[in-house]
PDB file of N, CA and C in Angstrom:
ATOM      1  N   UNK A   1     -10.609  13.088   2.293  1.00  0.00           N
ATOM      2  CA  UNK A   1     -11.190  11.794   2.601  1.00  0.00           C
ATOM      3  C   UNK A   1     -10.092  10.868   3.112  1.00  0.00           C
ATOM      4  N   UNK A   2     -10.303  10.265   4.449  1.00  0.00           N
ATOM      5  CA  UNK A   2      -9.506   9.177   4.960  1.00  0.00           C
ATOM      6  C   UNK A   2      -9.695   7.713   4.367  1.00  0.00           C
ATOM      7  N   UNK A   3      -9.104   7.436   3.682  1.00  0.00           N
ATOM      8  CA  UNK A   3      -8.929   6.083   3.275  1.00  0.00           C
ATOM      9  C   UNK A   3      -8.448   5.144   4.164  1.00  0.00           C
ATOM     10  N   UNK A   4      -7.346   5.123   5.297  1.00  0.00           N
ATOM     11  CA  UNK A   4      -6.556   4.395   6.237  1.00  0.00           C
ATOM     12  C   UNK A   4      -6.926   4.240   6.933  1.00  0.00           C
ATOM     13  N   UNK A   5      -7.046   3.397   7.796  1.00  0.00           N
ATOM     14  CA  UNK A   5      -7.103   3.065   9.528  1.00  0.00           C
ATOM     15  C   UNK A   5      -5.433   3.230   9.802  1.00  0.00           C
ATOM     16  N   UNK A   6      -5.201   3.761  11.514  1.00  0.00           N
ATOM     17  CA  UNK A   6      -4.172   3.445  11.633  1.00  0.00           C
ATOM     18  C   UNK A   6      -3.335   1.963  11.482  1.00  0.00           C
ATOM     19  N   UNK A   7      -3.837   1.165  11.371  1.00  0.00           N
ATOM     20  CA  UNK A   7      -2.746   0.113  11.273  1.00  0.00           C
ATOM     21  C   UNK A   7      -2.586  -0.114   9.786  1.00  0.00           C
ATOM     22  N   UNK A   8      -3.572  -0.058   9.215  1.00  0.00           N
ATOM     23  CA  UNK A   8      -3.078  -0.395   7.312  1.00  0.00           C
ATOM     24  C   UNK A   8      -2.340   0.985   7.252  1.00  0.00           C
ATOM     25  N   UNK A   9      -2.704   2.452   7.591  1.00  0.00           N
ATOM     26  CA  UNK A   9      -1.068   3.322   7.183  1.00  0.00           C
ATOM     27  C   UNK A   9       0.271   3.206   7.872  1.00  0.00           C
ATOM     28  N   UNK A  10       0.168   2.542   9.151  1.00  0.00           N
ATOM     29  CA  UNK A  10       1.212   1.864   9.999  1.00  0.00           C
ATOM     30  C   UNK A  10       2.006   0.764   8.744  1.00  0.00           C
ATOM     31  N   UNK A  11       1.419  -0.269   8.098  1.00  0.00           N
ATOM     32  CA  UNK A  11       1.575  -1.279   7.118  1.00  0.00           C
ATOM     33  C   UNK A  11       2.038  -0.342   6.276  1.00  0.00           C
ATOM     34  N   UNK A  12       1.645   0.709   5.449  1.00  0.00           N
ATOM     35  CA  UNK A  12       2.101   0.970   4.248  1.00  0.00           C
ATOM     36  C   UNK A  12       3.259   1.649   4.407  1.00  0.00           C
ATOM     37  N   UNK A  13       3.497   2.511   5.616  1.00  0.00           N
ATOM     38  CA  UNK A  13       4.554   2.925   5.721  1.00  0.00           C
ATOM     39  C   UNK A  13       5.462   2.156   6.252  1.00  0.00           C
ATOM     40  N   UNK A  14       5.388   0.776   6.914  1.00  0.00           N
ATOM     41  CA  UNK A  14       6.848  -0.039   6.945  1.00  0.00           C
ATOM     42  C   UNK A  14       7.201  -0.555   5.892  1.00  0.00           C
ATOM     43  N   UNK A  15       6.387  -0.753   4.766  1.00  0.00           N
ATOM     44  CA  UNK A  15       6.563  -1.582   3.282  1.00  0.00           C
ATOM     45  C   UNK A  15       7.749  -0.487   2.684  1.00  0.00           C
ATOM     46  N   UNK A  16       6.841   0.563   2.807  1.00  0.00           N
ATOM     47  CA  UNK A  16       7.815   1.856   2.116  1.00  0.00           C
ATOM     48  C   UNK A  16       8.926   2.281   2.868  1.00  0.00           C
ATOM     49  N   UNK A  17       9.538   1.388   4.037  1.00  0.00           N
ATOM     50  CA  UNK A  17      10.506   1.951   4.606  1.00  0.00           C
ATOM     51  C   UNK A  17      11.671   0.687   4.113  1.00  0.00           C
ATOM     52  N   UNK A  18      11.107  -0.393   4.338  1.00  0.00           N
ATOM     53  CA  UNK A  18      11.477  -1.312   4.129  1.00  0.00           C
ATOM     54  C   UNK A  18      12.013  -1.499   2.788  1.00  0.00           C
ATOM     55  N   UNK A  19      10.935  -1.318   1.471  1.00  0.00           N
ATOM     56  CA  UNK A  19      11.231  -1.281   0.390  1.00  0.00           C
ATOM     57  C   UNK A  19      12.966  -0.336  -0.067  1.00  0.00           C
ATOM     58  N   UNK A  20      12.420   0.758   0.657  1.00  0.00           N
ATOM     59  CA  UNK A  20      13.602   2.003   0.257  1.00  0.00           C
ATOM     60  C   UNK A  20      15.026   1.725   0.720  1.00  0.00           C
ATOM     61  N   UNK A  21      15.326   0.479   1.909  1.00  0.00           N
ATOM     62  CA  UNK A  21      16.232   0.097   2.194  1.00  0.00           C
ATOM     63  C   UNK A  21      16.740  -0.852   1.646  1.00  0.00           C
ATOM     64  N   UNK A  22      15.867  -1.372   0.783  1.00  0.00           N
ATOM     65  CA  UNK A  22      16.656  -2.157   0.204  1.00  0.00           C
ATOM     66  C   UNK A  22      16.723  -2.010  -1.047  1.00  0.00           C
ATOM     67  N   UNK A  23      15.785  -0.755  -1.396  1.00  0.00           N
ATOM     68  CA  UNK A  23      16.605  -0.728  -3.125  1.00  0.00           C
ATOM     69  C   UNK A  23      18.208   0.475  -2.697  1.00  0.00           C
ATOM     70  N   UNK A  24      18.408   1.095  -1.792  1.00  0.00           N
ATOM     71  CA  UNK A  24      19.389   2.322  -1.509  1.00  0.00           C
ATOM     72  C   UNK A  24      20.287   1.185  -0.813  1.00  0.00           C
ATOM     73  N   UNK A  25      20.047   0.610  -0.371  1.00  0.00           N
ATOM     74  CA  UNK A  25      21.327   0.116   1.062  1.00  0.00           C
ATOM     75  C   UNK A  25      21.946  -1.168   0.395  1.00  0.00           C
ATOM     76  N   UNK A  26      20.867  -2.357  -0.088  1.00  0.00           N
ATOM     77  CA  UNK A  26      21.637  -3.488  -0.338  1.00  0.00           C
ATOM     78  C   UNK A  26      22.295  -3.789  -1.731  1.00  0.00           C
ATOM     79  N   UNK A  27      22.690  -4.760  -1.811  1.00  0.00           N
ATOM     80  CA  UNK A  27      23.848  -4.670  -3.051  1.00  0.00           C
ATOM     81  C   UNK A  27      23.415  -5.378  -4.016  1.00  0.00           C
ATOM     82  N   UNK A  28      22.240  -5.176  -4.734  1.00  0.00           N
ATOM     83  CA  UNK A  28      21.617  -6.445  -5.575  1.00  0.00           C
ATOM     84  C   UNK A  28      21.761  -5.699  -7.053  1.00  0.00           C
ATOM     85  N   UNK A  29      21.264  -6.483  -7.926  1.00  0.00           N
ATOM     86  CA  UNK A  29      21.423  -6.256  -8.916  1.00  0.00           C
ATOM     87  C   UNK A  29      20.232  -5.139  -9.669  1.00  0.00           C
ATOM     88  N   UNK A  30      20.189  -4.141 -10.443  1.00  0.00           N
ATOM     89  CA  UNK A  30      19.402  -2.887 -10.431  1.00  0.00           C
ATOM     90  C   UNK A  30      17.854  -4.141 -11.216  1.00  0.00           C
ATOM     91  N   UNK A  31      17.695  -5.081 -11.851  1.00  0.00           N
ATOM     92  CA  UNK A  31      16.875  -5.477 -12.056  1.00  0.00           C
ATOM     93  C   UNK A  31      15.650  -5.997 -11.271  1.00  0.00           C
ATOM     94  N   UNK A  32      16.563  -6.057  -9.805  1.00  0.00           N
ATOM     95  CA  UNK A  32      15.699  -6.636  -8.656  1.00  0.00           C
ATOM     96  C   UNK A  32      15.294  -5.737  -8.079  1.00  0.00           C
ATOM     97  N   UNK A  33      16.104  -4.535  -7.910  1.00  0.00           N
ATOM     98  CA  UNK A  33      15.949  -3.441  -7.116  1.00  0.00           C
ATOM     99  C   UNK A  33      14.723  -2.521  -8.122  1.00  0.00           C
ATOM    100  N   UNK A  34      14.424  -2.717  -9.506  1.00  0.00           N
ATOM    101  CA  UNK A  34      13.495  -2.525 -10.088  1.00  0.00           C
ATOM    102  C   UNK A  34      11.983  -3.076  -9.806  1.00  0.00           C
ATOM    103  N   UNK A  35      12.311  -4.639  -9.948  1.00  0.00           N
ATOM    104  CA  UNK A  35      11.404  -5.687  -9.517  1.00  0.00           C
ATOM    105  C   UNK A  35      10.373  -5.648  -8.344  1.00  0.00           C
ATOM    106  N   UNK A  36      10.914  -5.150  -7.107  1.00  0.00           N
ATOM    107  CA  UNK A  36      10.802  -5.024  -6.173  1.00  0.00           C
ATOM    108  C   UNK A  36      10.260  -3.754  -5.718  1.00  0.00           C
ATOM    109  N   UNK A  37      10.720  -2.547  -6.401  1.00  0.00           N
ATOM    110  CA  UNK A  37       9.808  -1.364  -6.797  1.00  0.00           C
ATOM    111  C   UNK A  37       8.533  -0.936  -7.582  1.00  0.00           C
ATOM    112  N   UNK A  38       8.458  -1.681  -8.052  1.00  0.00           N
ATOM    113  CA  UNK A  38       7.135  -2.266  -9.023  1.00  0.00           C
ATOM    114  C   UNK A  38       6.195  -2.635  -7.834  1.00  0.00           C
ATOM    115  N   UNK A  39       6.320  -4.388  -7.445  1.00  0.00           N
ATOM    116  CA  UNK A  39       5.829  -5.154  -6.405  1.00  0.00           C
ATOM    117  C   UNK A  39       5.048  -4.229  -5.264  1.00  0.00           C
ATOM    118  N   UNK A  40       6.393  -3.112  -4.559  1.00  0.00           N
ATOM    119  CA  UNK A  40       5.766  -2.261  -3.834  1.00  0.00           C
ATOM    120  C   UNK A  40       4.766  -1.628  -3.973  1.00  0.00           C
ATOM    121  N   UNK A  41       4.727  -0.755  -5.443  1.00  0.00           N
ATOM    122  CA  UNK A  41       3.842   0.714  -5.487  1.00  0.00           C
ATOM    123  C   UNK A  41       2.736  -0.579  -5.867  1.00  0.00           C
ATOM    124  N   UNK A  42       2.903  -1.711  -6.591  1.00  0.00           N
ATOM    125  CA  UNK A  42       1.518  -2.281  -6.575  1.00  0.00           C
ATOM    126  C   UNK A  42       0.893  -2.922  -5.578  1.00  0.00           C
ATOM    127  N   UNK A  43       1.100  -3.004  -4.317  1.00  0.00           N
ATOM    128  CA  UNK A  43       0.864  -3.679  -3.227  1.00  0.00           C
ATOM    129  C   UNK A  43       0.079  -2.502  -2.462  1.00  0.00           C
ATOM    130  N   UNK A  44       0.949  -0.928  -2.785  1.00  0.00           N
ATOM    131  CA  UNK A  44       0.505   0.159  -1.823  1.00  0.00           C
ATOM    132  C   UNK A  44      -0.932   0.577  -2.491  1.00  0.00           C
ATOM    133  N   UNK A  45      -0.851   0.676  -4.048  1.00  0.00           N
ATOM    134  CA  UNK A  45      -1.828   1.106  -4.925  1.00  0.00           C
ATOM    135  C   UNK A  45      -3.124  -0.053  -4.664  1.00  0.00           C
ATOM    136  N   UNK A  46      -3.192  -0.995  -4.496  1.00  0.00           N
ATOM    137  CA  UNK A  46      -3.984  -1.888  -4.569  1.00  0.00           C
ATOM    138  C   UNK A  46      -4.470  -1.951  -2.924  1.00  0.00           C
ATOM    139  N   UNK A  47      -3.703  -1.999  -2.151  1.00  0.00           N
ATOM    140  CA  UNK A  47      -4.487  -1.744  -0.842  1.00  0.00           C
ATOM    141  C   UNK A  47      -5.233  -0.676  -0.461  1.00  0.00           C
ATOM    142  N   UNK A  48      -4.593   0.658  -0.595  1.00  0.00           N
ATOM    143  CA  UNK A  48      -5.364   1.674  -1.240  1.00  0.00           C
ATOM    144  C   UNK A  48      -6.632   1.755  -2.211  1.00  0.00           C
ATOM    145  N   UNK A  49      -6.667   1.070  -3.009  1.00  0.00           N
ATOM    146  CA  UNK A  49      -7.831   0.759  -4.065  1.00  0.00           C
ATOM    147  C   UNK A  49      -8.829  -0.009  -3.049  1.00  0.00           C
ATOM    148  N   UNK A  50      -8.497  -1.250  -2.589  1.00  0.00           N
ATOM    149  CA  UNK A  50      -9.380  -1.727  -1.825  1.00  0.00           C
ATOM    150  C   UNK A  50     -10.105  -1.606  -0.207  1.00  0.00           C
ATOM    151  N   UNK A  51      -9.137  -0.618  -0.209  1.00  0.00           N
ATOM    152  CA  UNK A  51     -10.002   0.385   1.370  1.00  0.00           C
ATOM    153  C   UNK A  51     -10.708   1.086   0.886  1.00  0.00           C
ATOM    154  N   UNK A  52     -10.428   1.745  -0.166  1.00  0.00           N
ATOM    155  CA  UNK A  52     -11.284   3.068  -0.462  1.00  0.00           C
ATOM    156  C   UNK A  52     -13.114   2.032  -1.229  1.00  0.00           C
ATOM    157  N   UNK A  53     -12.454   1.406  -1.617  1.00  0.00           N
ATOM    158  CA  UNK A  53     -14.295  -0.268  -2.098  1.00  0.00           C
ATOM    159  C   UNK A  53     -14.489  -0.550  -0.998  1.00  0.00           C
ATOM    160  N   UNK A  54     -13.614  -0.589  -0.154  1.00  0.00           N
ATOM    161  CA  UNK A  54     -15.041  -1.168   1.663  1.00  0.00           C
ATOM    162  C   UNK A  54     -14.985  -0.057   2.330  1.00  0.00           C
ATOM    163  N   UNK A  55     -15.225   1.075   1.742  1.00  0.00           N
ATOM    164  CA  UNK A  55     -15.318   2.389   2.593  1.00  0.00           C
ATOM    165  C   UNK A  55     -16.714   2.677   2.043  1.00  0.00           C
ATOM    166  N   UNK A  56     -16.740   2.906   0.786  1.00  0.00           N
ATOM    167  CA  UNK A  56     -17.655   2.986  -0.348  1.00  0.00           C
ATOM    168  C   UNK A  56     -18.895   2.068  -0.332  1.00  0.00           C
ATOM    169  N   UNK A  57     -18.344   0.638   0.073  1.00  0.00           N
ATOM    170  CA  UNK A  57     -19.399  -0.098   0.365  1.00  0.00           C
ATOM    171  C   UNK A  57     -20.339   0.396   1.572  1.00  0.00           C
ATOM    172  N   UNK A  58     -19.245   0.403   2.994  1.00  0.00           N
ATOM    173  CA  UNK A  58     -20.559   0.126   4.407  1.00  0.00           C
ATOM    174  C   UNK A  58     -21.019   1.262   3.645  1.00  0.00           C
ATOM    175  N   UNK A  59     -20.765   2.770   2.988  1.00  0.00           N
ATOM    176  CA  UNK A  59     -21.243   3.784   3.208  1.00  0.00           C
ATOM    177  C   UNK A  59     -22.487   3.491   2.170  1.00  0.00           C
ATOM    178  N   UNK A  60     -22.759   3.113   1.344  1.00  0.00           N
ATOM    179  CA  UNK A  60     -24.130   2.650   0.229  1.00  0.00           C
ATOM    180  C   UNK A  60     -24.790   1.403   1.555  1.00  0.00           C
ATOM    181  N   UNK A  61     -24.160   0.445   1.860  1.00  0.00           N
ATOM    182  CA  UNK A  61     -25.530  -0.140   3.114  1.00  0.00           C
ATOM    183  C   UNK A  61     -25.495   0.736   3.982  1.00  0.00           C
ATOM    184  N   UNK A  62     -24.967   1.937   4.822  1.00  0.00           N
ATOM    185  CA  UNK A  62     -25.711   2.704   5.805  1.00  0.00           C
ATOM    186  C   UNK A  62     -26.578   3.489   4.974  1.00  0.00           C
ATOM    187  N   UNK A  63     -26.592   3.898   3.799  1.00  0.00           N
ATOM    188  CA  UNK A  63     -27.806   4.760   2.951  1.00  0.00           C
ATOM    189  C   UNK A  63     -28.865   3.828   2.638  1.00  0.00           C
ATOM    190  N   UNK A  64     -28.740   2.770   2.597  1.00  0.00           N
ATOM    191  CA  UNK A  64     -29.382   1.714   2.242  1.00  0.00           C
ATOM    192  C   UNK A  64     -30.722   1.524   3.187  1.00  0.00           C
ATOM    193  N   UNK A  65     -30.341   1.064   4.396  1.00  0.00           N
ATOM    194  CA  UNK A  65     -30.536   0.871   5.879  1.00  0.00           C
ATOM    195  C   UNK A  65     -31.353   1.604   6.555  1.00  0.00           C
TER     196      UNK A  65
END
């Protein structure tokens, strides 16, 4: 089952590219670089959660219909 359109997996994968550079590359302190890993997987998990509820939805109004 496709959950994504190309541009929200376009989005999740710059978050996750983005994210990974800056917990590996920049020089912060491991609490932020924690912080910020959290933030991510809940941003990816939750967009994910809510494509897969308006996927779920049109598909109950086209049965509907």
């Amino acid at each position: 089952m496709k959950v994504f359109n190309g541009i929200q997996e376009a989005l999740v994968l710059a978050l996750m590219l983005v994210s990974m550079l800056v917990i590996f590359y920049v020089n912060i302190d491991w609490t932020y670089k924690i912080g910020i890993a959290i933030i991510v997987l809940a941003i990816i998990f939750l967009s994910t959660l809510a494509a897969a509820l308006l996927r779920q939805q049109r598909e109950t109004k086209q049965v509907q219909v």
